[in-house]
Protein backbone atom coordinates (compact mmCIF):
# COMPACT_ATOMS: atom_id res chain seq x y z
CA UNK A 1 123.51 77.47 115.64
CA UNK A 2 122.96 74.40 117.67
CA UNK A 3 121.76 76.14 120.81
CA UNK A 4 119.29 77.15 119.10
CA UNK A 5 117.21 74.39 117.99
CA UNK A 6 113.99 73.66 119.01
CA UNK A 7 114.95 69.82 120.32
CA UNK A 8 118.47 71.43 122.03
CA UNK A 9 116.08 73.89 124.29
CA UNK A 10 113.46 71.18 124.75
CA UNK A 11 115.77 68.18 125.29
CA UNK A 12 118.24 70.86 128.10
CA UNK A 13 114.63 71.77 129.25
CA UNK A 14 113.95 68.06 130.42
CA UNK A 15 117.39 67.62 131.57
CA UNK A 16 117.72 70.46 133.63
CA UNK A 17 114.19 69.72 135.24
CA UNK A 18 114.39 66.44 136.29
CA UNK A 19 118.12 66.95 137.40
CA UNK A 20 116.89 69.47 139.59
CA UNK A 21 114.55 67.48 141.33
CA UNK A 22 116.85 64.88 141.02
CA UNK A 23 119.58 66.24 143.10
CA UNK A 24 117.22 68.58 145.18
CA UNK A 25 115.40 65.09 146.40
CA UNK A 26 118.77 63.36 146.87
CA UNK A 27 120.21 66.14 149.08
CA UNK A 28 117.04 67.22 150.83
CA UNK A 29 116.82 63.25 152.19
CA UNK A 30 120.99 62.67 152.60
CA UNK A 31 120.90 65.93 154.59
CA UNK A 32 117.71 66.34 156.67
CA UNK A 33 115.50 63.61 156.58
CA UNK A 34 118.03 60.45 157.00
CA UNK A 35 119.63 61.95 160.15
CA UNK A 36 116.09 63.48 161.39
CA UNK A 37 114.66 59.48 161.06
CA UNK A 38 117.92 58.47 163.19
CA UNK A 39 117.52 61.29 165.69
CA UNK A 40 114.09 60.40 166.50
CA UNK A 41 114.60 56.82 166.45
CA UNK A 42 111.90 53.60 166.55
CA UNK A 43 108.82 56.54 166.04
CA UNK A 44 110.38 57.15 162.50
CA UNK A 45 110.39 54.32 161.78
CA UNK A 46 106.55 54.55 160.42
CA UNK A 47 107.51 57.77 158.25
CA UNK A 48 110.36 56.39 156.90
CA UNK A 49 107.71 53.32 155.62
CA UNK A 50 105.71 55.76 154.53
CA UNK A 51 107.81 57.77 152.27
CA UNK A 52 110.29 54.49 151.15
CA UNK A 53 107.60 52.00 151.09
CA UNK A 54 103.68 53.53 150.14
CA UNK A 55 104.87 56.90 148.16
CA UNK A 56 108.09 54.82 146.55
CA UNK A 57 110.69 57.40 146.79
CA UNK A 58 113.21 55.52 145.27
CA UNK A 59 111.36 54.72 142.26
CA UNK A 60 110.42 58.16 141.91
CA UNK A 61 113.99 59.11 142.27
CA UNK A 62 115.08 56.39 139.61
CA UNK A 63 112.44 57.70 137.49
CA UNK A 64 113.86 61.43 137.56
CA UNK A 65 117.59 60.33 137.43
CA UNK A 66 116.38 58.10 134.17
CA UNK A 67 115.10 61.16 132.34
CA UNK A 68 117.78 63.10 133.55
CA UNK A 69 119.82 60.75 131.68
CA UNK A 70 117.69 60.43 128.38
CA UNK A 71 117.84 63.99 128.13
CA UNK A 72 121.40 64.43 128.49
CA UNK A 73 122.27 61.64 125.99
CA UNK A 74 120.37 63.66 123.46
CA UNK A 75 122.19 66.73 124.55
CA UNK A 76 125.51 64.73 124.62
CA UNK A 77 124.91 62.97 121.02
CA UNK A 78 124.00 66.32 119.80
CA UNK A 79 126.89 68.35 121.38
CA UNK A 80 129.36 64.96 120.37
CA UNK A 81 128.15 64.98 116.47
CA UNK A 82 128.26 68.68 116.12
CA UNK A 83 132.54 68.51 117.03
CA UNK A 84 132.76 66.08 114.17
CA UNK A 85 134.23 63.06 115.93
CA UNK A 86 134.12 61.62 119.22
CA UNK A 87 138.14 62.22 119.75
CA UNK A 88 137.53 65.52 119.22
CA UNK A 89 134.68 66.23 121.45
CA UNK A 90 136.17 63.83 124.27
CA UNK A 91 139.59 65.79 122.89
CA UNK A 92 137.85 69.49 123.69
CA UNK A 93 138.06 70.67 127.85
CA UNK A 94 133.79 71.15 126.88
CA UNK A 95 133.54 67.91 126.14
CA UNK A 96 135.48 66.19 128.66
CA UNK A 97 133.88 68.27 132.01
CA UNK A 98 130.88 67.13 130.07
CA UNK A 99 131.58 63.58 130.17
CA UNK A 100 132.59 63.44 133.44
CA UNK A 101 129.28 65.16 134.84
CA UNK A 102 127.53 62.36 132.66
CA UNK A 103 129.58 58.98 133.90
CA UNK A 104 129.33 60.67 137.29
CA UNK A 105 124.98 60.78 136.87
CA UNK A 106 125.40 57.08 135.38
CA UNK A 107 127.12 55.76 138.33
CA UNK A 108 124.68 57.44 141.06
CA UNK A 109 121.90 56.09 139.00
CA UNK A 110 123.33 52.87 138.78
CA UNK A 111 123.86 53.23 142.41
CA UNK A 112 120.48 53.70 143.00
CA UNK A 113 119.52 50.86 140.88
CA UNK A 114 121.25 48.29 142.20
CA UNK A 115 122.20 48.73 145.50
CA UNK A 116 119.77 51.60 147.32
CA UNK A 117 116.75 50.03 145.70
CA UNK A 118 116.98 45.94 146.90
CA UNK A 119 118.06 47.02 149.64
CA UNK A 120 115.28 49.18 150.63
CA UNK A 121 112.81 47.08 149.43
CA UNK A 122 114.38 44.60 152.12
CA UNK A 123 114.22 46.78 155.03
CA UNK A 124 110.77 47.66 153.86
CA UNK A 125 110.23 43.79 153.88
CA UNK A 126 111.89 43.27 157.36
CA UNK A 127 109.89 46.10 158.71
CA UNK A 128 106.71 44.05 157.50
CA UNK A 129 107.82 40.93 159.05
CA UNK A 130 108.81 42.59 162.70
CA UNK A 131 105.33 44.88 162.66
CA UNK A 132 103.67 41.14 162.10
CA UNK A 133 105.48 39.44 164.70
CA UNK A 134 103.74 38.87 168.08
CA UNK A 135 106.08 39.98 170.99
CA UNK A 136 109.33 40.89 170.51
CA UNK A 137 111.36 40.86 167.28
CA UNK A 138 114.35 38.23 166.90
CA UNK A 139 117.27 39.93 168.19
CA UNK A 140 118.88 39.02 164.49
CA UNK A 141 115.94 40.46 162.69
CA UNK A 142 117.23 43.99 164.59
CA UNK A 143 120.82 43.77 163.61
CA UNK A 144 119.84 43.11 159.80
CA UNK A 145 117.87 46.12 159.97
CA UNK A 146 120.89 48.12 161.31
CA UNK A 147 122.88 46.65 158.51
CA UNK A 148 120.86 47.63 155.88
CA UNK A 149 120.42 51.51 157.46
CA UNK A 150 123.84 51.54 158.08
CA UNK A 151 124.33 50.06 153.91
CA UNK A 152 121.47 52.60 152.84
CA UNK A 153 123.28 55.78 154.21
CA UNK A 154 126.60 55.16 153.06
CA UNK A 155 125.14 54.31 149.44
CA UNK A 156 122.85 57.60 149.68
CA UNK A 157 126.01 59.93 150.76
CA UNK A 158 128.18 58.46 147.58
CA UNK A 159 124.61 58.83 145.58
CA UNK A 160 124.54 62.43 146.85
CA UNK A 161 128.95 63.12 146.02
CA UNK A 162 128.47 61.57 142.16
CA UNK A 163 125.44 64.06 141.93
CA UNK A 164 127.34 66.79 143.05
CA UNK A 165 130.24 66.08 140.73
CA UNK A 166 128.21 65.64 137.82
CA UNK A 167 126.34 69.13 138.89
CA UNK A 168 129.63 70.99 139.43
CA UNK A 169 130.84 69.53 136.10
CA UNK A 170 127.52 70.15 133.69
CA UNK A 171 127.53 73.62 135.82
CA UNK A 172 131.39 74.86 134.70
CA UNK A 173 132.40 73.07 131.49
CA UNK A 174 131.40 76.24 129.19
CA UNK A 175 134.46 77.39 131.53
CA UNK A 176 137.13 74.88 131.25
C-alpha cells in the first residue's frame, strides 16, 4: 500500500512540517504583527527592519513554502502515478481537491516571490535612505513608503487566503 512507504511518510513528513510553519508564520504576521506595526506607528518602524530586513523573514518564509512544495510534488507524483494516468487522478474528487490545494500553494509562493519580496527589499532600502538623511525625509520618499505598506498588506492578506485554500483543500480531499 502506498501510504505505507517509507518515502510517502517521510516525503508527507516534510510537507506537513514546513506547511505548518509555513502558514502558522503567514497568519501569525497577516493577523497580529502587520496591524500591531501600524497601530504603533513610526516606533515600529525599527522592529519591522528588524524582522523584514536583519532576520529575513521573507526568505525564510520562501524557504518553507519551497519545501512545502518539493514535498508535495513528490506526494502529488506519487499519489498521480499510483491512479494510472493523469486524467484519472485529475478525473478522481481526491485528486482534484488535491490539485487545487497545490496551484493554490504555487500561487502564494509565487506571490511571495515576486511581488512581497522586491517589494520589501525596497521599503527596507527606502528605510535605509530616510534613517541616512539629515533632517527631514522628502515628503515623496514618505508617500512611496505608504505605497509599498499599503502594496505589502494587500499581497500578504491574498498570500494568507491561497494558504488557507490550499490548507482547507489538502485538509478535506480524503472527503470529497
Amino acid at each position: 500500500m502506498i501510504a505505507a512507504d517509507v518515502t510517502m511518510i517521510v516525503f508527507r513528513i516534510i510537507h506537513i512540517t514546513a506547511g505548518v510553519v509555513w502558514a502558522g508564520s503567514v497568519f501569525l504576521f497577516v493577523v497580529f504583527v502587520q496591524p500591531s506595526a501600524a497601530a504603533i506607528g513610526p516606533v515600529g518602524a525599527p522592529f519591522i527592519a528588524e524582522l523584514l530586513g536583519r532576520r529575513r523573514l521573507v526568505d525564510r518564509l520562501l524557504l518553507f513554502g519551497a519545501v512545502t512544495i518539493a514535498g508535495g510534488a513528490v506526494l502529488y507524483w506519487r499519489a498521480w502515478d499510483a491512479a494510472g494516468s493523469f486524467g484519472d487522478w485529475i478525473g478522481s474528487r481526491f485528486g482534484a481537491a488535491l490539485t487545487v490545494g497545490a496551484v493554490a500553494a504555487i500561487a502564494a509562493f509565487l506571490i511571495g516571490l515576486l511581488g512581497t519580496r522586491p517589494n520589501v527589499q525596497r521599503l527596507l532600502a527606502l528605510g535605509r535612505q530616510i534613517g541616512g538623511a539629515e533632517g527631514s525625509p522628502a515628503p515623496e520618499l514618505g508617500a512611496e513608503v505608504q505605497r509599498l505598506q499599503a502594496r505589502l498588506k494587500v499581497l500578504a492578506r491574498i498570500s494568507l487566503g491561497l494558504i488557507a485554500i490550499s490548507v482547507i483543500a489538502m485538509a478535506t480531499a480524503r472527503y470529497w
